[in-house]
Protein backbone atom coordinates (compact mmCIF):
# COMPACT_ATOMS: atom_id res chain seq x y z
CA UNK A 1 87.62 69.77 116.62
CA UNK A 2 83.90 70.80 116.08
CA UNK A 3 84.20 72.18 120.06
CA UNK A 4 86.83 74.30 119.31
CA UNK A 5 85.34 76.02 115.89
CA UNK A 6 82.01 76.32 117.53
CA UNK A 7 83.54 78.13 120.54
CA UNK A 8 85.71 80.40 118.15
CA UNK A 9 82.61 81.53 116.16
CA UNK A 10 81.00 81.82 119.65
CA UNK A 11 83.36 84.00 121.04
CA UNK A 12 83.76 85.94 117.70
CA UNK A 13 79.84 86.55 117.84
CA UNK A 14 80.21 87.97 121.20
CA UNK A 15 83.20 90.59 120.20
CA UNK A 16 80.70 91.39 117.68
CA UNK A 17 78.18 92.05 119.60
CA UNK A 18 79.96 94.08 122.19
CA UNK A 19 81.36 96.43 120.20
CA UNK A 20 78.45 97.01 117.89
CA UNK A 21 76.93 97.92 121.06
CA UNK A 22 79.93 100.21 122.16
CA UNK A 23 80.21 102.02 119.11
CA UNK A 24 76.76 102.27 119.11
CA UNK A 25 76.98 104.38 122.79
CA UNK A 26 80.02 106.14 121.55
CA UNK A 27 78.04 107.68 118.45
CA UNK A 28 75.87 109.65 120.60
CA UNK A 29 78.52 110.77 123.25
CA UNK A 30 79.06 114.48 123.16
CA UNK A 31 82.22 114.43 120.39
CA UNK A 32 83.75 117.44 122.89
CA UNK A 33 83.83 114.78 125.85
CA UNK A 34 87.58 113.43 125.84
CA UNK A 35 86.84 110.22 127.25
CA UNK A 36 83.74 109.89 124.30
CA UNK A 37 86.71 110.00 122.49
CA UNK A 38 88.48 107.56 123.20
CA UNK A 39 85.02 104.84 123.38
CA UNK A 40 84.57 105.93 120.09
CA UNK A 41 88.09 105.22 118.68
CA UNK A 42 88.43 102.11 120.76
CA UNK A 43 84.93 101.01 118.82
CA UNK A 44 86.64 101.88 115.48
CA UNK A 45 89.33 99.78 116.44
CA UNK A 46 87.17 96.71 117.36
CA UNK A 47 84.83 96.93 114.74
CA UNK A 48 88.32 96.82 112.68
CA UNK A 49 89.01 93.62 113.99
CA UNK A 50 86.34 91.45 113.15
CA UNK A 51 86.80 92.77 109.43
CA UNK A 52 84.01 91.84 106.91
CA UNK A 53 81.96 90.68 109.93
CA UNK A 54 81.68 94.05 110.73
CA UNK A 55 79.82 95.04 107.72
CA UNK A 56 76.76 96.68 109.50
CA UNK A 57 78.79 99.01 111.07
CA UNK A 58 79.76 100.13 107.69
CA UNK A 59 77.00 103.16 107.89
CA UNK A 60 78.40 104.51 111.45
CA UNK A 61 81.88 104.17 110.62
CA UNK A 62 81.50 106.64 107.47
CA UNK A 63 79.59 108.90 109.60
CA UNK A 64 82.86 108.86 112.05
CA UNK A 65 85.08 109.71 109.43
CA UNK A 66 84.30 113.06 110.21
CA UNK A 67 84.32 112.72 114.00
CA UNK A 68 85.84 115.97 115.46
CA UNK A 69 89.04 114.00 116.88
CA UNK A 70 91.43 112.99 114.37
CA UNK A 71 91.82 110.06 115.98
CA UNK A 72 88.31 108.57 115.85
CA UNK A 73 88.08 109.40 112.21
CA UNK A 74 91.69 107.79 111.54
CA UNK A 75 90.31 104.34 113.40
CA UNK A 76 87.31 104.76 111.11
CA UNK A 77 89.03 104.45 107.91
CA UNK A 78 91.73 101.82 109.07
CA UNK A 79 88.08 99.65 110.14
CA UNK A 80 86.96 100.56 106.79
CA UNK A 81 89.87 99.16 105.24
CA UNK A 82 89.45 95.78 107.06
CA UNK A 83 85.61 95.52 106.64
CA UNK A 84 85.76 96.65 103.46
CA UNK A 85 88.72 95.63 101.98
């Protein structure tokens, strides 16, 4: 049983990591490139995900809820929501 935890916080640590990492690129694509977009909203979304573990993302996500795409700025708040609920 203690496998299977430790491998679940493992692999939850590693989400975390890779899309504090992506949404960290993302933030400094051009917001006018399309497919900078779409890294940023799929960060949003992941960040989302892990919920409160997310919390030092908190900063970036606020700062993308004025992304120039509508839909980066709606994945911001719905991660917002989850890490902050």
């Amino acid at each position: 049983m203690a496998r299977v935890t430790a491998g679940r916080a493992a692999l939850k640590a590693e989400r975390w990591l890779d899309a504090r990492i992506e949404f960290a690129a993302a933030m400094r694509i051009d917001p006018k490139n399309t497919g900078g977009r779409e890294v940023r909203r799929n960060a949003a979304d992941a960040l989302g995900e892990l919920g409160p573990a997310a919390k030092e993302a908190v900063p970036a996500l606020r700062k993308a809820q004025v992304d120039l795409s509508f839909d980066v700025q709606r994945a911001a708040r719905a991660a917002l929501k989850k890490i902050e609920p």
